[in-house]
C-alpha atoms as a PDB file:
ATOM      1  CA  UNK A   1      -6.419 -12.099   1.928  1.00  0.00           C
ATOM      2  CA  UNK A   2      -7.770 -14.790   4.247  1.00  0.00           C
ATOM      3  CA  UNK A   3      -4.781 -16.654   5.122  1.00  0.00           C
ATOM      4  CA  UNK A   4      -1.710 -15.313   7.269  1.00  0.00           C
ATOM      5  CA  UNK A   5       1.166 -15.161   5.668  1.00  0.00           C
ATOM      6  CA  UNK A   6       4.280 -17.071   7.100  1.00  0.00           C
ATOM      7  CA  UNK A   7       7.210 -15.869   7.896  1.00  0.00           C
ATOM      8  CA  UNK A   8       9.329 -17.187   5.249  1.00  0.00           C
ATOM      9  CA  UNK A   9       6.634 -16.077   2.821  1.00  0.00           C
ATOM     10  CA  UNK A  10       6.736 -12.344   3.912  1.00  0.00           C
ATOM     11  CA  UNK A  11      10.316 -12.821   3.960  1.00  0.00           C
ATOM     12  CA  UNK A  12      10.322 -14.054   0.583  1.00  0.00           C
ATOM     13  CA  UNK A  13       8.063 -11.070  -1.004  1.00  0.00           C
ATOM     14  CA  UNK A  14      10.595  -8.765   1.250  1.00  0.00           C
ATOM     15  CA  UNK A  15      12.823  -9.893  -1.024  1.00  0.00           C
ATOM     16  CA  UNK A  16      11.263  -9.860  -4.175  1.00  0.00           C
ATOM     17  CA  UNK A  17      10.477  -6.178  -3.838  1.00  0.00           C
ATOM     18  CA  UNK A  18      14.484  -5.236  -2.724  1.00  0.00           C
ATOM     19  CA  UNK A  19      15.795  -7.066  -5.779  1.00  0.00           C
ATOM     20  CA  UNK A  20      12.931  -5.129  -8.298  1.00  0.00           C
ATOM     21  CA  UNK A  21      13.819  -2.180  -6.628  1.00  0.00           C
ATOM     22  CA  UNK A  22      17.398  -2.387  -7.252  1.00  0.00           C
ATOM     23  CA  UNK A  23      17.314  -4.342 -10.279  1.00  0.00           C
ATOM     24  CA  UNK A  24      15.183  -1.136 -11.961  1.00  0.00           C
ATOM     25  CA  UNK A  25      17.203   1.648 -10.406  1.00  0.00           C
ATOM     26  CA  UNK A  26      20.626   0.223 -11.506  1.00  0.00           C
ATOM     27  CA  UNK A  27      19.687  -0.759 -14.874  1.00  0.00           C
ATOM     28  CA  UNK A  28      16.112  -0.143 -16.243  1.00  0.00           C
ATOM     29  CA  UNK A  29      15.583  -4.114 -15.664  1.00  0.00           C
ATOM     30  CA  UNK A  30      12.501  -5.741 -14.592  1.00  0.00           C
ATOM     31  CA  UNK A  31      13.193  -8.574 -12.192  1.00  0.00           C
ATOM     32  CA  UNK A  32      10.526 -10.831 -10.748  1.00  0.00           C
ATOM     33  CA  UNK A  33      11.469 -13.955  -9.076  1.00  0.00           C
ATOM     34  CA  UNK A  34       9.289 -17.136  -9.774  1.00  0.00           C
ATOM     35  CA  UNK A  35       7.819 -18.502  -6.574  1.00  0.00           C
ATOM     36  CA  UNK A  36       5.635 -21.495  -6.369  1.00  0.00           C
ATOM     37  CA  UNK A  37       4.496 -21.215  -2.874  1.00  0.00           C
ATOM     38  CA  UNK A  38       0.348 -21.321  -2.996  1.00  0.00           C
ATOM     39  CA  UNK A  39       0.234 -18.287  -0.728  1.00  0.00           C
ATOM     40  CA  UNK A  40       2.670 -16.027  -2.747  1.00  0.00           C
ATOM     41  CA  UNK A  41       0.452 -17.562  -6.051  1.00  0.00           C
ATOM     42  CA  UNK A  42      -2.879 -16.035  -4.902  1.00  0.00           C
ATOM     43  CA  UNK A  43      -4.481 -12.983  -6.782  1.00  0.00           C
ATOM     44  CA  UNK A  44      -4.667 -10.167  -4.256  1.00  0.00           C
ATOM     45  CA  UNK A  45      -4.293  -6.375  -4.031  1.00  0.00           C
ATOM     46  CA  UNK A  46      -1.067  -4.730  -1.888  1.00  0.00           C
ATOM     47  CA  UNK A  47       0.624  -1.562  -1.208  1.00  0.00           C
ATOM     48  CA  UNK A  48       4.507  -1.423  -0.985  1.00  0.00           C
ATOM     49  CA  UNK A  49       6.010   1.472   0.836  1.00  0.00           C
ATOM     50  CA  UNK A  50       9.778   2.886   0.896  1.00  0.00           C
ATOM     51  CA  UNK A  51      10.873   4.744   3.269  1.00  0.00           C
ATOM     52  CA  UNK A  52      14.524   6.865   3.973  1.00  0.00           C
ATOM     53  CA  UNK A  53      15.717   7.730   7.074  1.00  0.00           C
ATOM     54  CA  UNK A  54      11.890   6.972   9.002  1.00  0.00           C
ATOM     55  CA  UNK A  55      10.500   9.595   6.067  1.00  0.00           C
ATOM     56  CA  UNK A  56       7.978   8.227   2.805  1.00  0.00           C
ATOM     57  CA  UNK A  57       9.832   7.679   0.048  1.00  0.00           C
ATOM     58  CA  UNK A  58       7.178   6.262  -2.232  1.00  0.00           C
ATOM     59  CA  UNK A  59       3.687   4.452  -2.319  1.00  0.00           C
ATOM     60  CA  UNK A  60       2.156   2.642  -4.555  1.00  0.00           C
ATOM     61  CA  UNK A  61      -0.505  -0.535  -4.663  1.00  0.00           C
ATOM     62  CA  UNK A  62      -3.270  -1.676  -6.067  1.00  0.00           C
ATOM     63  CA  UNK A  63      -6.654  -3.335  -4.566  1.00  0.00           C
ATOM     64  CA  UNK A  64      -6.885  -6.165  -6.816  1.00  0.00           C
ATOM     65  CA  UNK A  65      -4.570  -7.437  -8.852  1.00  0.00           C
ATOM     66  CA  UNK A  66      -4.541 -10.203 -11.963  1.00  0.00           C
ATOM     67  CA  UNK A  67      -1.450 -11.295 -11.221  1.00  0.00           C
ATOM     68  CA  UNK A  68      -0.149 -13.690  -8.798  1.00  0.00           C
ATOM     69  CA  UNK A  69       0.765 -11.678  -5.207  1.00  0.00           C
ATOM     70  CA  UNK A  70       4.601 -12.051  -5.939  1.00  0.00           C
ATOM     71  CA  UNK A  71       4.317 -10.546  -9.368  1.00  0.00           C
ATOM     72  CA  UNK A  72       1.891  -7.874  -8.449  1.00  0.00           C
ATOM     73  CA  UNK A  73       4.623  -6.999  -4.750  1.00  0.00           C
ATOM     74  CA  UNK A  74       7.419  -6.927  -7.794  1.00  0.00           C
ATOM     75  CA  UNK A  75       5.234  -4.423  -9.895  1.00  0.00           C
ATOM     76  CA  UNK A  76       4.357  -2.091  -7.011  1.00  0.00           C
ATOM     77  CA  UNK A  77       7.785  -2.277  -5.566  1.00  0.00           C
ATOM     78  CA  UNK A  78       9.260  -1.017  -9.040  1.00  0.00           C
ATOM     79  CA  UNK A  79       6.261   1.700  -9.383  1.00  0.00           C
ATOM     80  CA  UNK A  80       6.698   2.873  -5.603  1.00  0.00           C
ATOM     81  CA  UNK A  81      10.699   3.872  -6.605  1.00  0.00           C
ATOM     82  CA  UNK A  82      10.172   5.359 -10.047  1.00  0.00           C
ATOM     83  CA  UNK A  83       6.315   6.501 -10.316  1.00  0.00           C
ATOM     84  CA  UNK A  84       4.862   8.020  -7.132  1.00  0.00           C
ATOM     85  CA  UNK A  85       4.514  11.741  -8.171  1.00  0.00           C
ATOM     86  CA  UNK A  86       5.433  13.156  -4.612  1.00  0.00           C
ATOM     87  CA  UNK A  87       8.749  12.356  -5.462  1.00  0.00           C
ATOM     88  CA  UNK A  88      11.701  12.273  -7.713  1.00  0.00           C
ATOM     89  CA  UNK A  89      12.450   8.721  -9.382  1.00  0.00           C
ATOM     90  CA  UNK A  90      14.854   6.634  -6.849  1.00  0.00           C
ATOM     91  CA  UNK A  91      18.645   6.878  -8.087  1.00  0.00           C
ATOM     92  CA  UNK A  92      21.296   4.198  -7.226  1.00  0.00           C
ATOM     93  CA  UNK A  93      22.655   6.667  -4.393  1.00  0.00           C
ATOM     94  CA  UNK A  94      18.801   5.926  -2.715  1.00  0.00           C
ATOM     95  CA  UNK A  95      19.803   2.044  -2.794  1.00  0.00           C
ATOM     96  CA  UNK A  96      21.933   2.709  -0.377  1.00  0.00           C
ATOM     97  CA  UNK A  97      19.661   3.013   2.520  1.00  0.00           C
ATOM     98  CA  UNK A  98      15.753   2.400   2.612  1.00  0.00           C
ATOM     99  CA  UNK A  99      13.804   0.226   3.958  1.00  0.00           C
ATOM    100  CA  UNK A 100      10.442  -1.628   2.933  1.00  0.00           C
ATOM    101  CA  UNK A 101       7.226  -2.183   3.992  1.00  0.00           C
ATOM    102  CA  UNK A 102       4.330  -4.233   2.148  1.00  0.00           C
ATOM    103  CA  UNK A 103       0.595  -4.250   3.065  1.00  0.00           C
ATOM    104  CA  UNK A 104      -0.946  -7.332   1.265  1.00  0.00           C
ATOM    105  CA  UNK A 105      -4.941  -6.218   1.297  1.00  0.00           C
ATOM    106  CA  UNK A 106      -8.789  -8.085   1.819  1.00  0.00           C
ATOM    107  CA  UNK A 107     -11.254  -7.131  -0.395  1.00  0.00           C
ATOM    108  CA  UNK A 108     -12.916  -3.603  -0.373  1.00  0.00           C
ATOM    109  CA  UNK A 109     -15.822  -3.899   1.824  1.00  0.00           C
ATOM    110  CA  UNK A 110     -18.575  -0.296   1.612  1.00  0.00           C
ATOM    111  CA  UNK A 111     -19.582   0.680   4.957  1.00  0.00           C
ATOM    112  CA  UNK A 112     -23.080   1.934   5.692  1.00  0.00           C
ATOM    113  CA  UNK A 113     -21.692   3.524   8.947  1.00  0.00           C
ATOM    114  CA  UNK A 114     -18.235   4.948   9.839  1.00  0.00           C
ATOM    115  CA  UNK A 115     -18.914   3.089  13.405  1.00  0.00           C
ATOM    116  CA  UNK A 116     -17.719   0.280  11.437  1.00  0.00           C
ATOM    117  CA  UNK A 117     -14.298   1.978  11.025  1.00  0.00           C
ATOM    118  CA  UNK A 118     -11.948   0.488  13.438  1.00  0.00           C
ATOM    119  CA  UNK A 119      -8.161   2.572  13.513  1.00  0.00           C
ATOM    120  CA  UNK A 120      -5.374  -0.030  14.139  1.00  0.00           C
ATOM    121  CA  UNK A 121      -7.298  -2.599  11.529  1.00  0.00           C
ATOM    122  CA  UNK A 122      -8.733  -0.731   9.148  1.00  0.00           C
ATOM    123  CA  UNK A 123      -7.314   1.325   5.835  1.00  0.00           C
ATOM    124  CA  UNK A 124      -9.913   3.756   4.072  1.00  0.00           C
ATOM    125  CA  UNK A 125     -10.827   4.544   0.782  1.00  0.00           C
ATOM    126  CA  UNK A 126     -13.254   7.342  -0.154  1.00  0.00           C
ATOM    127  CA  UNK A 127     -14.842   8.026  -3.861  1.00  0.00           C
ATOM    128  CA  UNK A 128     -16.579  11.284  -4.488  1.00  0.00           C
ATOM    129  CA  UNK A 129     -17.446  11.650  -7.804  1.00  0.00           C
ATOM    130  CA  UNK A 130     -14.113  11.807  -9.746  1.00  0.00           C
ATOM    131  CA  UNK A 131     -11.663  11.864  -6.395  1.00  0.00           C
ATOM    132  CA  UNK A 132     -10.135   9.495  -5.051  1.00  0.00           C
ATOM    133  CA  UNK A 133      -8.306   8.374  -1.867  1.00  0.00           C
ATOM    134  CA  UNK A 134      -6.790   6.061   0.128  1.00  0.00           C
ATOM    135  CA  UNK A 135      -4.751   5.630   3.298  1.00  0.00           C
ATOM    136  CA  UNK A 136      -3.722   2.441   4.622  1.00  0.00           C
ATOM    137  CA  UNK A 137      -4.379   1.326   8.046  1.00  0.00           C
ATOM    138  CA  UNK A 138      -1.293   2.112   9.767  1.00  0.00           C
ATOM    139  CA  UNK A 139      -1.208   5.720   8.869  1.00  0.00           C
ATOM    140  CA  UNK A 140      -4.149   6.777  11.484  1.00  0.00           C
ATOM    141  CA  UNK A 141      -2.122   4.513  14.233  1.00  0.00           C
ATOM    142  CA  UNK A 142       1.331   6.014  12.858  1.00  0.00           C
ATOM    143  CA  UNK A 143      -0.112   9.901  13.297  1.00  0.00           C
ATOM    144  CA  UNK A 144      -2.440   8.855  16.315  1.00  0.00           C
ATOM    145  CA  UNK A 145      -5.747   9.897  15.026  1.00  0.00           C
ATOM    146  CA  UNK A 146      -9.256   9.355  15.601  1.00  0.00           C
ATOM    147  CA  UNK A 147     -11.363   8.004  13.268  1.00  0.00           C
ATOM    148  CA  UNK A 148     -12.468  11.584  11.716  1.00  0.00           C
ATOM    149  CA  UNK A 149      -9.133  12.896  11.741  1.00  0.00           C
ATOM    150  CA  UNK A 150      -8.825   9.832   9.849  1.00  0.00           C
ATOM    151  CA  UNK A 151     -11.919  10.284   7.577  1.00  0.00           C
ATOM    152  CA  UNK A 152     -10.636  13.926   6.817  1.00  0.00           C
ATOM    153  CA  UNK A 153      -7.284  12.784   5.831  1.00  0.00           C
ATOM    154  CA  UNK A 154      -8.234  10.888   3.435  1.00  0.00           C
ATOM    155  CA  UNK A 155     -10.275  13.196   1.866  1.00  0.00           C
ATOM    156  CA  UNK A 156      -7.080  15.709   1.689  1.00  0.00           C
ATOM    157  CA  UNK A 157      -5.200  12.665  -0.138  1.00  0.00           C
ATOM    158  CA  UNK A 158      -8.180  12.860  -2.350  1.00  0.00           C
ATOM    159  CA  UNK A 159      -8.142  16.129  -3.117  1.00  0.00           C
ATOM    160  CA  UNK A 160     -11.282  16.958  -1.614  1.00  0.00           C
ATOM    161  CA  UNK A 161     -12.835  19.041   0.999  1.00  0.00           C
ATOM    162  CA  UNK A 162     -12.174  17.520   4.849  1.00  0.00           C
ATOM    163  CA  UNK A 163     -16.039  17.208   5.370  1.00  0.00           C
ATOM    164  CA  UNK A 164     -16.229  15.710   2.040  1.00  0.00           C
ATOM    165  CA  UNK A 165     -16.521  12.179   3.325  1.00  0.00           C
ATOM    166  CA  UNK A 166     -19.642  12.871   5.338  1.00  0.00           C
ATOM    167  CA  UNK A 167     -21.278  14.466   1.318  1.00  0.00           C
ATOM    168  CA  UNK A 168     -24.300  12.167   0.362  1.00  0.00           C
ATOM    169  CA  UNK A 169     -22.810  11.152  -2.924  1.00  0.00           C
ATOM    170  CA  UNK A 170     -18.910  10.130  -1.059  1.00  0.00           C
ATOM    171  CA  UNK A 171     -18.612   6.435  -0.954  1.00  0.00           C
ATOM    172  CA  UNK A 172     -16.574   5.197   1.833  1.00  0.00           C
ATOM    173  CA  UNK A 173     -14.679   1.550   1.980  1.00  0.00           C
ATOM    174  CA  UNK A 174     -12.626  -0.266   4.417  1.00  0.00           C
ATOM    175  CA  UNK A 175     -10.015  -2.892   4.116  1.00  0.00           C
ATOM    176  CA  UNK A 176      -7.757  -4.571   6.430  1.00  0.00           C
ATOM    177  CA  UNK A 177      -4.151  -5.075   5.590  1.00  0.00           C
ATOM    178  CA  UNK A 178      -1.401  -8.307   6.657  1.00  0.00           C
ATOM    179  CA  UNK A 179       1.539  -5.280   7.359  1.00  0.00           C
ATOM    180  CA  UNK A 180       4.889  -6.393   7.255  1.00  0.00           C
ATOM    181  CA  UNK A 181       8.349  -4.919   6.553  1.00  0.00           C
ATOM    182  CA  UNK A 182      12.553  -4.797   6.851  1.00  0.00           C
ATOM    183  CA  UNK A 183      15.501  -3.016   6.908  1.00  0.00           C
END
């Protein structure tokens, strides 16, 4: 995403995930709020995180999306309570305290050197034949790792070896993320 989001406009996809969230937990429904703002209209990837108590509670996103950002932070937001396979599907005890975080993405951009890695701004995302894995950029800065700490985790969320990133054939992206969240 080029543009910064505004305040209101994070505000307002803040939202948008809470109410999908609880609208799916406490009744199977899908709810997506219409929004006309340009910004919330565009077609980009994101991430939305839960978290209980400071501890994951679910992730789930997508790079690029078809949909409009507000529909595709609705979609994740539902996905990251009922579908991440670390954990059990949220119940409506869970609605009672979590909070949110969304990471709205840029484009995938293949880097010819991990130099170009920069932890703080950049998220990572490694393909090696049929693995895959990501991590978004505020898990190195979160842990306080280097960049091959950072390299290595990601090839554990892939499934792969830790040297696996440095492997001929292992294709290795950045991204940048607009991280924003709420309790």
């Amino acid at each position: 995403m080029d543009q910064e989001l505004t305040s209101k406009e994070k505000a307002a996809l803040l939202s948008i995930a809470r109410q999908a969230i609880i609208a799916y937990v406490q009744n199977g429904e899908e709810y997506i709020e219409p929004r006309e703002e340009k910004a919330l209209n565009i077609r980009s990837g994101c991430f939305v995180t839960i978290k209980q108590q400071g501890e994951l509670r679910g992730c789930i996103g997508n790079f690029q999306s078809e949909a409009p950002l507000f529909k595709e932070v609705a979609v994740m937001a539902r996905a990251a309570a009922s579908k991440d396979p670390r954990f059990y599907p949220m119940k409506v005890e869970d609605l009672e305290d979590f909070t949110l975080e969304i990471s709205v993405l840029s484009p995938l951009h293949k880097v010819e050197s991990i130099e170009e890695i920069e932890i703080g701004k950049h998220g990572i995302y490694i393909e090696k034949s049929y693995y895959r894995g990501v991590l978004l950029p505020q898990v190195a800065t979160e842990h306080g790792w280097d960049r091959t700490t950072f390299l290595r985790q990601t090839c554990v969320k892939a499934g792969l070896p830790t040297d696996a990133w440095a492997a001929e054939d292992a294709e290795i992206y950045i991204f940048s993320a607009q991280i924003f969240g709420k309790k």
